[in-house]
PDB file of N, CA and C in Angstrom:
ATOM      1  N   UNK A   1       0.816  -1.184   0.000  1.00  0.00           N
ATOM      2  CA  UNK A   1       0.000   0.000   0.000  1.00  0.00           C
ATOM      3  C   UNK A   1       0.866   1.257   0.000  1.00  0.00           C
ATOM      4  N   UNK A   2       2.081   0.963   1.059  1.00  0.00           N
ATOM      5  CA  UNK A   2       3.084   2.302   1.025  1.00  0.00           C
ATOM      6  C   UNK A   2       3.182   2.722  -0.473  1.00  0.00           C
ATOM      7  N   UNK A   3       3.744   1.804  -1.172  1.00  0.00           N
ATOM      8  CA  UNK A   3       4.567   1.661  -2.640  1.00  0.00           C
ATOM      9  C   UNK A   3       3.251   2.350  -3.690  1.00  0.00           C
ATOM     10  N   UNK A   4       2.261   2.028  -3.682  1.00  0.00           N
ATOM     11  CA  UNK A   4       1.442   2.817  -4.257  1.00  0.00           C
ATOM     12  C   UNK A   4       0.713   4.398  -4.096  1.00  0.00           C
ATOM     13  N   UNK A   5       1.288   4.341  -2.742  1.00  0.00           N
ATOM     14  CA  UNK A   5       0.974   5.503  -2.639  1.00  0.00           C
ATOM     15  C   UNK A   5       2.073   6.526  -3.415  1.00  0.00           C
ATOM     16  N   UNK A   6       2.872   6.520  -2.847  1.00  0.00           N
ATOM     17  CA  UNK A   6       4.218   6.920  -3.479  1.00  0.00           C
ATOM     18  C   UNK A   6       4.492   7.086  -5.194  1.00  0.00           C
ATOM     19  N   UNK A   7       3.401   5.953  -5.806  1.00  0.00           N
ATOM     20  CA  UNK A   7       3.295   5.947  -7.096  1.00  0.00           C
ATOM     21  C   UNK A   7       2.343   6.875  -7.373  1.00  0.00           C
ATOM     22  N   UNK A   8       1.462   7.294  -6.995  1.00  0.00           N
ATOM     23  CA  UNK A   8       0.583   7.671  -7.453  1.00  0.00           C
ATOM     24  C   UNK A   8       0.523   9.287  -7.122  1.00  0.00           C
ATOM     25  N   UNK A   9       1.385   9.388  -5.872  1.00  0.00           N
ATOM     26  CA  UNK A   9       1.988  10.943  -5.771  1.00  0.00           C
ATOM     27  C   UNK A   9       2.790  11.157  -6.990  1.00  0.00           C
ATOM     28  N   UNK A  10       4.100  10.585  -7.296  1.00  0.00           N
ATOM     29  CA  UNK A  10       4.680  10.772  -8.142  1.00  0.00           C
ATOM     30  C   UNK A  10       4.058  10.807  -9.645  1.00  0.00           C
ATOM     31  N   UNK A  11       2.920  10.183  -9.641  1.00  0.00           N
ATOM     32  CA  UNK A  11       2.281  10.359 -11.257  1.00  0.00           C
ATOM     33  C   UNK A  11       1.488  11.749 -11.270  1.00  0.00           C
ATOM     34  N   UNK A  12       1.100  11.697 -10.054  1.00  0.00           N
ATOM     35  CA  UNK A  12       0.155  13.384  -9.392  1.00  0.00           C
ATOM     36  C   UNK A  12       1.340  14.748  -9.788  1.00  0.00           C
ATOM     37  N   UNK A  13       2.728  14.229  -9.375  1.00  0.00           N
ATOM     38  CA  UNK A  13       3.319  15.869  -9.596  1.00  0.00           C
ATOM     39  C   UNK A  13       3.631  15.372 -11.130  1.00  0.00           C
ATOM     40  N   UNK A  14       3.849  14.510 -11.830  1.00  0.00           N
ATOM     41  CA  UNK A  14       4.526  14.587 -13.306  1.00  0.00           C
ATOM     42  C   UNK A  14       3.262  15.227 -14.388  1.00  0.00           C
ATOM     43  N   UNK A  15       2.344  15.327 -13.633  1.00  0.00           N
ATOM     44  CA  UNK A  15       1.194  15.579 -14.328  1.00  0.00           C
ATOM     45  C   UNK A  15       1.234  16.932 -14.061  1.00  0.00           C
ATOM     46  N   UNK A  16       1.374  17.774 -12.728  1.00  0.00           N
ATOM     47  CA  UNK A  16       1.589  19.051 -12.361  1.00  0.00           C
ATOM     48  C   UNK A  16       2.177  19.623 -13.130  1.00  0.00           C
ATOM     49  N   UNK A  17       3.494  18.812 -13.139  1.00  0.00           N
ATOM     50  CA  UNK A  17       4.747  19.268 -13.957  1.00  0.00           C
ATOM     51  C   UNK A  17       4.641  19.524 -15.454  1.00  0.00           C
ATOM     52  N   UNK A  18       3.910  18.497 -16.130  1.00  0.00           N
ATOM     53  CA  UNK A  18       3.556  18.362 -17.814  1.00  0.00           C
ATOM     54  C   UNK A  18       2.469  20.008 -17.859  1.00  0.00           C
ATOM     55  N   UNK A  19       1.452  19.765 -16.443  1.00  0.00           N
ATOM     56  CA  UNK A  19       0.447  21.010 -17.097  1.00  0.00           C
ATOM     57  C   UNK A  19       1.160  22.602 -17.371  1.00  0.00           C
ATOM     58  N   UNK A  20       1.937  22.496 -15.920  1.00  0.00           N
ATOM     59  CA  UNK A  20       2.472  23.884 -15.735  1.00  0.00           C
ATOM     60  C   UNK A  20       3.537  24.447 -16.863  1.00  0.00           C
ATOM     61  N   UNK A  21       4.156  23.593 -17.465  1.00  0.00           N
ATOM     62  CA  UNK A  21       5.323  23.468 -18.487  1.00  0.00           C
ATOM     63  C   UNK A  21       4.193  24.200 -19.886  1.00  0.00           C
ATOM     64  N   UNK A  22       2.387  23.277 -20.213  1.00  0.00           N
ATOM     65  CA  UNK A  22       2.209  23.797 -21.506  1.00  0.00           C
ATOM     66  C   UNK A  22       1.484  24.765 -20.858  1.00  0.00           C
ATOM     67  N   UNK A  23       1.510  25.347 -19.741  1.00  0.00           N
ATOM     68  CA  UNK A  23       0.900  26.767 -19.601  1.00  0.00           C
ATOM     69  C   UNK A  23       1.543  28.005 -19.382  1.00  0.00           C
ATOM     70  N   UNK A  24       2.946  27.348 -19.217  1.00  0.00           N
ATOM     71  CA  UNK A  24       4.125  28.149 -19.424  1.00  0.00           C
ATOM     72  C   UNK A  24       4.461  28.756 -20.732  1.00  0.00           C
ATOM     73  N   UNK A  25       4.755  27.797 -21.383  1.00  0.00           N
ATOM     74  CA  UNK A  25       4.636  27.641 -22.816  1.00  0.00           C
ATOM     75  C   UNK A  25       3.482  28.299 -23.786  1.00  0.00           C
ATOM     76  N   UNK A  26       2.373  28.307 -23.036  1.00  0.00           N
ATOM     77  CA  UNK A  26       1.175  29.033 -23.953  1.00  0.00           C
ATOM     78  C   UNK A  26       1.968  30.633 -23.812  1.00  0.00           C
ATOM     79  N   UNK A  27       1.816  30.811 -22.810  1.00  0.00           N
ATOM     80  CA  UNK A  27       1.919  31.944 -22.256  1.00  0.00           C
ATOM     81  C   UNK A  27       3.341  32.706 -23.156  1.00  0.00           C
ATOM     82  N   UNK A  28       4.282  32.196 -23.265  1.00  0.00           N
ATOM     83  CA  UNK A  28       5.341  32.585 -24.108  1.00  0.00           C
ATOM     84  C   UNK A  28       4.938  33.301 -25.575  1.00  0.00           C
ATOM     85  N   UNK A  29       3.975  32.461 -26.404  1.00  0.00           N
ATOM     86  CA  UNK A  29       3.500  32.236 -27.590  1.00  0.00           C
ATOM     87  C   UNK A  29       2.570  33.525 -27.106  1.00  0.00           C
ATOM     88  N   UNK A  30       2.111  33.986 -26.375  1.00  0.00           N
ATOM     89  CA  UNK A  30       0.842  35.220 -26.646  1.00  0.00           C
ATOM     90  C   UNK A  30       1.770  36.350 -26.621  1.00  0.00           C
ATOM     91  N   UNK A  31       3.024  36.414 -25.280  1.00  0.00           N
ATOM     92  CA  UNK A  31       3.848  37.706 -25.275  1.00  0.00           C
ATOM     93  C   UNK A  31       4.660  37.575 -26.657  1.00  0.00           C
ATOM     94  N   UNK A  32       4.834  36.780 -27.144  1.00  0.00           N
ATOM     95  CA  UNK A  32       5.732  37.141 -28.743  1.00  0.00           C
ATOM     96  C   UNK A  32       4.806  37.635 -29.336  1.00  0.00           C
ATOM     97  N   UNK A  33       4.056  37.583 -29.253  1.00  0.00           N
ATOM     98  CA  UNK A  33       2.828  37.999 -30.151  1.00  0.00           C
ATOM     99  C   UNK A  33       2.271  39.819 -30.228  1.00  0.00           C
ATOM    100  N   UNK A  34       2.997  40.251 -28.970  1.00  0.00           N
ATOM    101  CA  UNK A  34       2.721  41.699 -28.847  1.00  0.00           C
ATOM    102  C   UNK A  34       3.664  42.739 -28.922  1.00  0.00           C
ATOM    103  N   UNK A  35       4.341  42.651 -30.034  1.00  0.00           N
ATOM    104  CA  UNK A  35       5.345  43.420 -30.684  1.00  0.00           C
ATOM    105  C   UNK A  35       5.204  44.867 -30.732  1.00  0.00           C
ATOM    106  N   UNK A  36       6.220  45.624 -30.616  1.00  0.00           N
ATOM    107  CA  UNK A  36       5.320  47.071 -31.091  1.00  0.00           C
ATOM    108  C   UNK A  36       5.941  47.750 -32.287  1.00  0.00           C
ATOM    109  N   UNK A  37       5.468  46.937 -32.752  1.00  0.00           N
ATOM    110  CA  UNK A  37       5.977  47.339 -34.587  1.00  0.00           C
ATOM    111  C   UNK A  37       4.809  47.045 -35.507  1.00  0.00           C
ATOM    112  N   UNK A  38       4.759  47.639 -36.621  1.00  0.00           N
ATOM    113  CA  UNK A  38       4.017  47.477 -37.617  1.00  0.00           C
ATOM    114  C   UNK A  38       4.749  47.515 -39.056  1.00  0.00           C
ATOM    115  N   UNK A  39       3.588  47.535 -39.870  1.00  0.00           N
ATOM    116  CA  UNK A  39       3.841  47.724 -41.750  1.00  0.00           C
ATOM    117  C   UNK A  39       3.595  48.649 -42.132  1.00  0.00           C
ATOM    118  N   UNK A  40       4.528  48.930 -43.394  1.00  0.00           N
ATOM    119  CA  UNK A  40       3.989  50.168 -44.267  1.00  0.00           C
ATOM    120  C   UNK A  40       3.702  49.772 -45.708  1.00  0.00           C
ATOM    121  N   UNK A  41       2.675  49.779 -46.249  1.00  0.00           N
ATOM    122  CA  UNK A  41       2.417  49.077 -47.712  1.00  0.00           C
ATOM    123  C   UNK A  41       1.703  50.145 -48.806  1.00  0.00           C
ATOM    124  N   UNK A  42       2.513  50.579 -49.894  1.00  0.00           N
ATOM    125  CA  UNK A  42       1.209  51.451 -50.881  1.00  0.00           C
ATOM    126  C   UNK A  42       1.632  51.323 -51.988  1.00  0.00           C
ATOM    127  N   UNK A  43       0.830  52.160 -52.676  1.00  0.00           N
ATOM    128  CA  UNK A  43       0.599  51.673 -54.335  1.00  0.00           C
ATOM    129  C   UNK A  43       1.699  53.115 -54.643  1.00  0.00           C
ATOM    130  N   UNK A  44       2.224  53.483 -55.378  1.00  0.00           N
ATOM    131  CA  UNK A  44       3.063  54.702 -56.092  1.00  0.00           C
ATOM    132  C   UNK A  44       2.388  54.837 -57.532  1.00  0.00           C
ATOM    133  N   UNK A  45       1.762  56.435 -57.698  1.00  0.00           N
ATOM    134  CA  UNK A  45       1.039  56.489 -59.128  1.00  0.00           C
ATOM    135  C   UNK A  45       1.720  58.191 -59.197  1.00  0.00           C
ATOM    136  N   UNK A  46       1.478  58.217 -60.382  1.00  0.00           N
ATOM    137  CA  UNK A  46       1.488  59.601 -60.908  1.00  0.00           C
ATOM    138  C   UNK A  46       0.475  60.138 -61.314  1.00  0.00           C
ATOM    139  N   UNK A  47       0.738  61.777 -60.985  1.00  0.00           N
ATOM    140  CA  UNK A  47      -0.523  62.583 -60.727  1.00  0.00           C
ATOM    141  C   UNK A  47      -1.770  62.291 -61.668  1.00  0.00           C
ATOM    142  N   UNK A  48      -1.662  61.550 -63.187  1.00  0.00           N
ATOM    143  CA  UNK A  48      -2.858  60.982 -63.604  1.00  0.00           C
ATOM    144  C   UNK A  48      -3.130  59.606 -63.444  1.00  0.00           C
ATOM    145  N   UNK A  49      -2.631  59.070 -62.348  1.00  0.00           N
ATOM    146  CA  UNK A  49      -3.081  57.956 -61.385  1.00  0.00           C
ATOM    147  C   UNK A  49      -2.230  56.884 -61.990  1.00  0.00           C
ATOM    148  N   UNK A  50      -1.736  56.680 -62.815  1.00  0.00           N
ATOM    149  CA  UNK A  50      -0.677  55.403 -63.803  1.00  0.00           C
ATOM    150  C   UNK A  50       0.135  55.262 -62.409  1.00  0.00           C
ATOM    151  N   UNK A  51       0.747  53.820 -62.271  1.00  0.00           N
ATOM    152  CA  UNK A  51       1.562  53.331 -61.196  1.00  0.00           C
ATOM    153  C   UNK A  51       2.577  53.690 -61.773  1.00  0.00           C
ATOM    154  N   UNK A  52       3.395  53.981 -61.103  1.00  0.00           N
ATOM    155  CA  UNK A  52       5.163  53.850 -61.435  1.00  0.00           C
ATOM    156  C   UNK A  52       6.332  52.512 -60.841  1.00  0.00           C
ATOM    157  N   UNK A  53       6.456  51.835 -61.838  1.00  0.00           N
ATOM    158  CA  UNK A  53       7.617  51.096 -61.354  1.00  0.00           C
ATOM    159  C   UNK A  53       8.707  51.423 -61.405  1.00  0.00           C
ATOM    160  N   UNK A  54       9.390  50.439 -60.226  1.00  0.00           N
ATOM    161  CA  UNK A  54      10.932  50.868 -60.760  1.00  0.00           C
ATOM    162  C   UNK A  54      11.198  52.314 -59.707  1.00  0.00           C
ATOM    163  N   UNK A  55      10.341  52.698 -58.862  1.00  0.00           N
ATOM    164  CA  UNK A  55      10.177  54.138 -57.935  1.00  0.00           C
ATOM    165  C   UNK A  55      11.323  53.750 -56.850  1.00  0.00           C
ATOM    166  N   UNK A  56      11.793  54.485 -56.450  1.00  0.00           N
ATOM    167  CA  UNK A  56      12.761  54.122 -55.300  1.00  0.00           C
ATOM    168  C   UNK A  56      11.864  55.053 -53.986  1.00  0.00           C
ATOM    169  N   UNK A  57      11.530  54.480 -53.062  1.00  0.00           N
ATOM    170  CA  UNK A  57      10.683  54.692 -51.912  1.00  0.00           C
ATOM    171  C   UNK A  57      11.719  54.828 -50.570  1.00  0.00           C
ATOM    172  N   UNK A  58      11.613  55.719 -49.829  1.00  0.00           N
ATOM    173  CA  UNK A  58      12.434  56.180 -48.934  1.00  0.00           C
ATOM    174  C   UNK A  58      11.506  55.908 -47.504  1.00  0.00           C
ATOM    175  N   UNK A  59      11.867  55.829 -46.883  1.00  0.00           N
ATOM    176  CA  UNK A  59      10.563  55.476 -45.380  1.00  0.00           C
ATOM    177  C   UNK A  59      11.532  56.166 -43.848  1.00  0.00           C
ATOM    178  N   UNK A  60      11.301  57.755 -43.894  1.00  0.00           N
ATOM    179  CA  UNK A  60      12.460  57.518 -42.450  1.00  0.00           C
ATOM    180  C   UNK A  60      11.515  57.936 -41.160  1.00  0.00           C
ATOM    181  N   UNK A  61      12.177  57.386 -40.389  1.00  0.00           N
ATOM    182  CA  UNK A  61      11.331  57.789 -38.834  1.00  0.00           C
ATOM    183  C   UNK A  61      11.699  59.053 -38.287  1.00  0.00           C
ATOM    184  N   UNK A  62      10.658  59.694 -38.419  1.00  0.00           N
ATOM    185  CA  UNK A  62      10.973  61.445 -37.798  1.00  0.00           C
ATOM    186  C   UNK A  62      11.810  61.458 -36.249  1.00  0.00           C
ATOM    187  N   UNK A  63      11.676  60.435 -35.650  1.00  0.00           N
ATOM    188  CA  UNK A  63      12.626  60.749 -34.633  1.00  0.00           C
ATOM    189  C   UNK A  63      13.974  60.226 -33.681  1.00  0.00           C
ATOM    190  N   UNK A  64      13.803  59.320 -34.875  1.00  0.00           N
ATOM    191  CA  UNK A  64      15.153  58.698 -35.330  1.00  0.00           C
ATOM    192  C   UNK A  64      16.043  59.049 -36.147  1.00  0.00           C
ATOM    193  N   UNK A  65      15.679  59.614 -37.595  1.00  0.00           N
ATOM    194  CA  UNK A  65      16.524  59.460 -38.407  1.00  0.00           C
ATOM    195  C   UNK A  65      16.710  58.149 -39.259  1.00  0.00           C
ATOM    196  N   UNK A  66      15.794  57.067 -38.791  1.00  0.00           N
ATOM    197  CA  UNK A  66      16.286  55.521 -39.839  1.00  0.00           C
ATOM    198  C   UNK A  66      15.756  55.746 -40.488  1.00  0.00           C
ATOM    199  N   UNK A  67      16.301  55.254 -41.697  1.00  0.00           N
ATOM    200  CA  UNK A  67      15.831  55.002 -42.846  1.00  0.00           C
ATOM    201  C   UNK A  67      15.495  53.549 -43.767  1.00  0.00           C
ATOM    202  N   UNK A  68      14.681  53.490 -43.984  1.00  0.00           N
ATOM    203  CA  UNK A  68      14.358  52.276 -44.950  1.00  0.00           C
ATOM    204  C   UNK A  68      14.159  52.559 -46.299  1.00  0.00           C
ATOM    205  N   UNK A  69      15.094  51.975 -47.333  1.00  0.00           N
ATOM    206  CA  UNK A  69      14.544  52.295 -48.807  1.00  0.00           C
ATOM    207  C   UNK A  69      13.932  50.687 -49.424  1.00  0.00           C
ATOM    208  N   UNK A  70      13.189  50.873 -50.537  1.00  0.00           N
ATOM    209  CA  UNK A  70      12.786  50.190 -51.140  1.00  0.00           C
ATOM    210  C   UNK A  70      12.277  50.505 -52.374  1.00  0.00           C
ATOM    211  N   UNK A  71      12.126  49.523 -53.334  1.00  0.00           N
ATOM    212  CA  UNK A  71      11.178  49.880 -54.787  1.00  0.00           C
ATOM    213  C   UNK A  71      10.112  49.575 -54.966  1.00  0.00           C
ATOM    214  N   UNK A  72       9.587  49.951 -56.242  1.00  0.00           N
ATOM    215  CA  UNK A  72       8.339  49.365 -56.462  1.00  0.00           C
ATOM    216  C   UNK A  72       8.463  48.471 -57.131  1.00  0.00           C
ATOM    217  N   UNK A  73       7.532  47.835 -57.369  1.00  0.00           N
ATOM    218  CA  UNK A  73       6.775  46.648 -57.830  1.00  0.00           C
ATOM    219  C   UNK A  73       6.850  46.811 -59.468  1.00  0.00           C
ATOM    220  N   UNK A  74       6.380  45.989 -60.108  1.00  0.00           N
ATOM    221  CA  UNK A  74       5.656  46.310 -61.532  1.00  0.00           C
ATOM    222  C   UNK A  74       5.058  46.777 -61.786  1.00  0.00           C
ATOM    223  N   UNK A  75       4.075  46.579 -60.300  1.00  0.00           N
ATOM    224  CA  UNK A  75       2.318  46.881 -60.078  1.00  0.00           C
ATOM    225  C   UNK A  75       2.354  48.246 -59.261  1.00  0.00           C
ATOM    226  N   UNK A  76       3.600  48.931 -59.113  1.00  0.00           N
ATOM    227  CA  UNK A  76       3.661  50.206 -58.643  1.00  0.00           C
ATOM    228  C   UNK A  76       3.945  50.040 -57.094  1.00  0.00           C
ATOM    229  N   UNK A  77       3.428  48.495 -56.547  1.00  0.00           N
ATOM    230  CA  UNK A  77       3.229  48.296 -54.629  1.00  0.00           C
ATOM    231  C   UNK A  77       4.771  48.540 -54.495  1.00  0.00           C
ATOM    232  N   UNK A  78       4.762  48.673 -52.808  1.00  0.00           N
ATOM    233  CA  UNK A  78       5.608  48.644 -52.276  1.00  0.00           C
ATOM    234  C   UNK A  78       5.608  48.158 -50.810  1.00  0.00           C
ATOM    235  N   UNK A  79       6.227  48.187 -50.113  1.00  0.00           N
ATOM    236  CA  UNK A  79       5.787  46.922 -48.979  1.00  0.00           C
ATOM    237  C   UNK A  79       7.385  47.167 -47.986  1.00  0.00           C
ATOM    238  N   UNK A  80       7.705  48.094 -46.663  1.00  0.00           N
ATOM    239  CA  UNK A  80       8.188  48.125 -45.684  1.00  0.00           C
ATOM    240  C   UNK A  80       7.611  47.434 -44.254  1.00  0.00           C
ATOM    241  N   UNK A  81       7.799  45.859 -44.129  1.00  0.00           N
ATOM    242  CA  UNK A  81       7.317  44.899 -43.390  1.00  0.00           C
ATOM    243  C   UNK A  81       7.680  45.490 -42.004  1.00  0.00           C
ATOM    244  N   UNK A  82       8.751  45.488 -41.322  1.00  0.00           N
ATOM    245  CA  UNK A  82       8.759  45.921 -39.789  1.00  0.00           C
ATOM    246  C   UNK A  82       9.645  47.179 -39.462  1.00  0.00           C
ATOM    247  N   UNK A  83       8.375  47.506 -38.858  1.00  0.00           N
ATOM    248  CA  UNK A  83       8.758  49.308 -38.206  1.00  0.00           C
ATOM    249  C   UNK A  83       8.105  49.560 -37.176  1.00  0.00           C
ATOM    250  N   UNK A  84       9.356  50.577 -36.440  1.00  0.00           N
ATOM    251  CA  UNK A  84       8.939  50.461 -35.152  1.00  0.00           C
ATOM    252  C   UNK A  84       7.451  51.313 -34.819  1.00  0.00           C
ATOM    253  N   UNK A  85       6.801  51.793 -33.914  1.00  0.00           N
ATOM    254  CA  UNK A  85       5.484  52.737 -34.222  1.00  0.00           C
ATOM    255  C   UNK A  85       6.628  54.254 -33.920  1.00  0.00           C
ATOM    256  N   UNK A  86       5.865  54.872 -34.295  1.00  0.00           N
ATOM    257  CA  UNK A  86       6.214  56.622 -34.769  1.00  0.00           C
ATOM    258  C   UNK A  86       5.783  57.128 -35.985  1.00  0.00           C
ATOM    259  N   UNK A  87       6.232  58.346 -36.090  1.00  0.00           N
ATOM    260  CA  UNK A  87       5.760  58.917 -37.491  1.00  0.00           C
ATOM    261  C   UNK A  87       7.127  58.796 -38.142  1.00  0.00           C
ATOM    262  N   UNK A  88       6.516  58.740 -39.031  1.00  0.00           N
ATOM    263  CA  UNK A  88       7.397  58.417 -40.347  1.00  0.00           C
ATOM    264  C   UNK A  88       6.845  59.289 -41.612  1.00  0.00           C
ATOM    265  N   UNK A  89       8.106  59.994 -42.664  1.00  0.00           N
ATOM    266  CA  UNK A  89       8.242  60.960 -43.676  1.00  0.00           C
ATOM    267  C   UNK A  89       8.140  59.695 -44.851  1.00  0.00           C
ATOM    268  N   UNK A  90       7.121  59.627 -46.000  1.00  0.00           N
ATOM    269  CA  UNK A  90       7.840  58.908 -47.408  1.00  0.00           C
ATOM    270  C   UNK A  90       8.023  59.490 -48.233  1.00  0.00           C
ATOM    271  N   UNK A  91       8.852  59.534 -48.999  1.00  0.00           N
ATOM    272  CA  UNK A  91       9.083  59.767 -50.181  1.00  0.00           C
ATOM    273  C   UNK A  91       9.651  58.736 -51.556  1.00  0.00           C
ATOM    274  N   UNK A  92       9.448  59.672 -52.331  1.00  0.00           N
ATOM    275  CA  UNK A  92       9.137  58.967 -53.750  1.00  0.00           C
ATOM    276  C   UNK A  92      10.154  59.520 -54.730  1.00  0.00           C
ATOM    277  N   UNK A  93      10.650  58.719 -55.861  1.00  0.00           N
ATOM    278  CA  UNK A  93      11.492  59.535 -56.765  1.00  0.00           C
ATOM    279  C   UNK A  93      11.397  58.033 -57.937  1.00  0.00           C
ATOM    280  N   UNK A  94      11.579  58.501 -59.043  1.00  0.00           N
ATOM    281  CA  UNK A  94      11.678  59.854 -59.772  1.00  0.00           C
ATOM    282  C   UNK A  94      10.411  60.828 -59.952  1.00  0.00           C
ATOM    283  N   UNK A  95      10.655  61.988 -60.280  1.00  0.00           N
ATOM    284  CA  UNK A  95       8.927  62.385 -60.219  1.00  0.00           C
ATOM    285  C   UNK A  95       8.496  62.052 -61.175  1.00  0.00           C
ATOM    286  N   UNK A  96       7.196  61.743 -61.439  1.00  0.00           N
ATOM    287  CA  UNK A  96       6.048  62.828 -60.941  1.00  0.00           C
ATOM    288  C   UNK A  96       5.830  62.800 -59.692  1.00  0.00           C
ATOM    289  N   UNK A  97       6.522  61.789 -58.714  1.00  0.00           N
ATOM    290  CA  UNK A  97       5.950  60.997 -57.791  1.00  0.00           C
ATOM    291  C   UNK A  97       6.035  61.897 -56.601  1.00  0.00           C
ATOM    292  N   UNK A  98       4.672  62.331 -56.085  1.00  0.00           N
ATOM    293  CA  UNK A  98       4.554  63.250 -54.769  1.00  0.00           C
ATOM    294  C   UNK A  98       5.687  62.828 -53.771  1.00  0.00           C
ATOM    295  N   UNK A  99       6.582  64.177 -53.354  1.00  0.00           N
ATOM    296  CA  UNK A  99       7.475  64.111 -52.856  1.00  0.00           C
ATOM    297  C   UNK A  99       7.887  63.633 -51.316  1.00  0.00           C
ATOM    298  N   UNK A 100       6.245  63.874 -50.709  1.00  0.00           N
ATOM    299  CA  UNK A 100       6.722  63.813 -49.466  1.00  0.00           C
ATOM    300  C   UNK A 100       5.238  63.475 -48.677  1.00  0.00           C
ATOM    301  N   UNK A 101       5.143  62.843 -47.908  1.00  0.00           N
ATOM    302  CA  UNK A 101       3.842  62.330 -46.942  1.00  0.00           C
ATOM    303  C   UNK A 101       4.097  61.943 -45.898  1.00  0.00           C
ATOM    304  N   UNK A 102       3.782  62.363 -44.686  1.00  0.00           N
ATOM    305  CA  UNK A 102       3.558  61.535 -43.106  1.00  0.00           C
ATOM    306  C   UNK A 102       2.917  61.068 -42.528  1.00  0.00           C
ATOM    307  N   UNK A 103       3.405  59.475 -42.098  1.00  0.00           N
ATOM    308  CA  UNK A 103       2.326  58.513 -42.057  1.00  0.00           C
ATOM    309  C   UNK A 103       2.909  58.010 -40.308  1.00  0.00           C
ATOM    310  N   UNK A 104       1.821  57.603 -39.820  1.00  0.00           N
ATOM    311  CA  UNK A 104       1.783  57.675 -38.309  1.00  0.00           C
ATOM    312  C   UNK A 104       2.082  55.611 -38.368  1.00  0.00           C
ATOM    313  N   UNK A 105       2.520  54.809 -37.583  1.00  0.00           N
ATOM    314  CA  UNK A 105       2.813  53.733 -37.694  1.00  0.00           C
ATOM    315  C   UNK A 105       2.312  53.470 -35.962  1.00  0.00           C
ATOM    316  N   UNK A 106       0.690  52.482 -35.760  1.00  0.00           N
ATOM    317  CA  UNK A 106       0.584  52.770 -34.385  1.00  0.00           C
ATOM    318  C   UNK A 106       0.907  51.041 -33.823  1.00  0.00           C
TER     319      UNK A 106
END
Protein backbone atom coordinates (compact mmCIF):
# COMPACT_ATOMS: atom_id res chain seq x y z
CA UNK A 1 0.00 0.00 0.00
CA UNK A 2 3.08 2.30 1.03
CA UNK A 3 4.57 1.66 -2.64
CA UNK A 4 1.44 2.82 -4.26
CA UNK A 5 0.97 5.50 -2.64
CA UNK A 6 4.22 6.92 -3.48
CA UNK A 7 3.30 5.95 -7.10
CA UNK A 8 0.58 7.67 -7.45
CA UNK A 9 1.99 10.94 -5.77
CA UNK A 10 4.68 10.77 -8.14
CA UNK A 11 2.28 10.36 -11.26
CA UNK A 12 0.15 13.38 -9.39
CA UNK A 13 3.32 15.87 -9.60
CA UNK A 14 4.53 14.59 -13.31
CA UNK A 15 1.19 15.58 -14.33
CA UNK A 16 1.59 19.05 -12.36
CA UNK A 17 4.75 19.27 -13.96
CA UNK A 18 3.56 18.36 -17.81
CA UNK A 19 0.45 21.01 -17.10
CA UNK A 20 2.47 23.88 -15.73
CA UNK A 21 5.32 23.47 -18.49
CA UNK A 22 2.21 23.80 -21.51
CA UNK A 23 0.90 26.77 -19.60
CA UNK A 24 4.12 28.15 -19.42
CA UNK A 25 4.64 27.64 -22.82
CA UNK A 26 1.17 29.03 -23.95
CA UNK A 27 1.92 31.94 -22.26
CA UNK A 28 5.34 32.58 -24.11
CA UNK A 29 3.50 32.24 -27.59
CA UNK A 30 0.84 35.22 -26.65
CA UNK A 31 3.85 37.71 -25.28
CA UNK A 32 5.73 37.14 -28.74
CA UNK A 33 2.83 38.00 -30.15
CA UNK A 34 2.72 41.70 -28.85
CA UNK A 35 5.35 43.42 -30.68
CA UNK A 36 5.32 47.07 -31.09
CA UNK A 37 5.98 47.34 -34.59
CA UNK A 38 4.02 47.48 -37.62
CA UNK A 39 3.84 47.72 -41.75
CA UNK A 40 3.99 50.17 -44.27
CA UNK A 41 2.42 49.08 -47.71
CA UNK A 42 1.21 51.45 -50.88
CA UNK A 43 0.60 51.67 -54.34
CA UNK A 44 3.06 54.70 -56.09
CA UNK A 45 1.04 56.49 -59.13
CA UNK A 46 1.49 59.60 -60.91
CA UNK A 47 -0.52 62.58 -60.73
CA UNK A 48 -2.86 60.98 -63.60
CA UNK A 49 -3.08 57.96 -61.38
CA UNK A 50 -0.68 55.40 -63.80
CA UNK A 51 1.56 53.33 -61.20
CA UNK A 52 5.16 53.85 -61.43
CA UNK A 53 7.62 51.10 -61.35
CA UNK A 54 10.93 50.87 -60.76
CA UNK A 55 10.18 54.14 -57.93
CA UNK A 56 12.76 54.12 -55.30
CA UNK A 57 10.68 54.69 -51.91
CA UNK A 58 12.43 56.18 -48.93
CA UNK A 59 10.56 55.48 -45.38
CA UNK A 60 12.46 57.52 -42.45
CA UNK A 61 11.33 57.79 -38.83
CA UNK A 62 10.97 61.44 -37.80
CA UNK A 63 12.63 60.75 -34.63
CA UNK A 64 15.15 58.70 -35.33
CA UNK A 65 16.52 59.46 -38.41
CA UNK A 66 16.29 55.52 -39.84
CA UNK A 67 15.83 55.00 -42.85
CA UNK A 68 14.36 52.28 -44.95
CA UNK A 69 14.54 52.29 -48.81
CA UNK A 70 12.79 50.19 -51.14
CA UNK A 71 11.18 49.88 -54.79
CA UNK A 72 8.34 49.37 -56.46
CA UNK A 73 6.77 46.65 -57.83
CA UNK A 74 5.66 46.31 -61.53
CA UNK A 75 2.32 46.88 -60.08
CA UNK A 76 3.66 50.21 -58.64
CA UNK A 77 3.23 48.30 -54.63
CA UNK A 78 5.61 48.64 -52.28
CA UNK A 79 5.79 46.92 -48.98
CA UNK A 80 8.19 48.13 -45.68
CA UNK A 81 7.32 44.90 -43.39
CA UNK A 82 8.76 45.92 -39.79
CA UNK A 83 8.76 49.31 -38.21
CA UNK A 84 8.94 50.46 -35.15
CA UNK A 85 5.48 52.74 -34.22
CA UNK A 86 6.21 56.62 -34.77
CA UNK A 87 5.76 58.92 -37.49
CA UNK A 88 7.40 58.42 -40.35
CA UNK A 89 8.24 60.96 -43.68
CA UNK A 90 7.84 58.91 -47.41
CA UNK A 91 9.08 59.77 -50.18
CA UNK A 92 9.14 58.97 -53.75
CA UNK A 93 11.49 59.53 -56.77
CA UNK A 94 11.68 59.85 -59.77
CA UNK A 95 8.93 62.39 -60.22
CA UNK A 96 6.05 62.83 -60.94
CA UNK A 97 5.95 61.00 -57.79
CA UNK A 98 4.55 63.25 -54.77
CA UNK A 99 7.47 64.11 -52.86
CA UNK A 100 6.72 63.81 -49.47
CA UNK A 101 3.84 62.33 -46.94
CA UNK A 102 3.56 61.53 -43.11
CA UNK A 103 2.33 58.51 -42.06
CA UNK A 104 1.78 57.67 -38.31
CA UNK A 105 2.81 53.73 -37.69
CA UNK A 106 0.58 52.77 -34.39
Amino acid sequence: MKNSFFCALRRRNLWTVAYTLTFVALCCLLVHGQTPTGALAGTVTDPNGAVVAGATVVVRNEETGQEFNTQTADNGTFNVPVLNTGTYTVTGSPPPVVPRQSVNIW
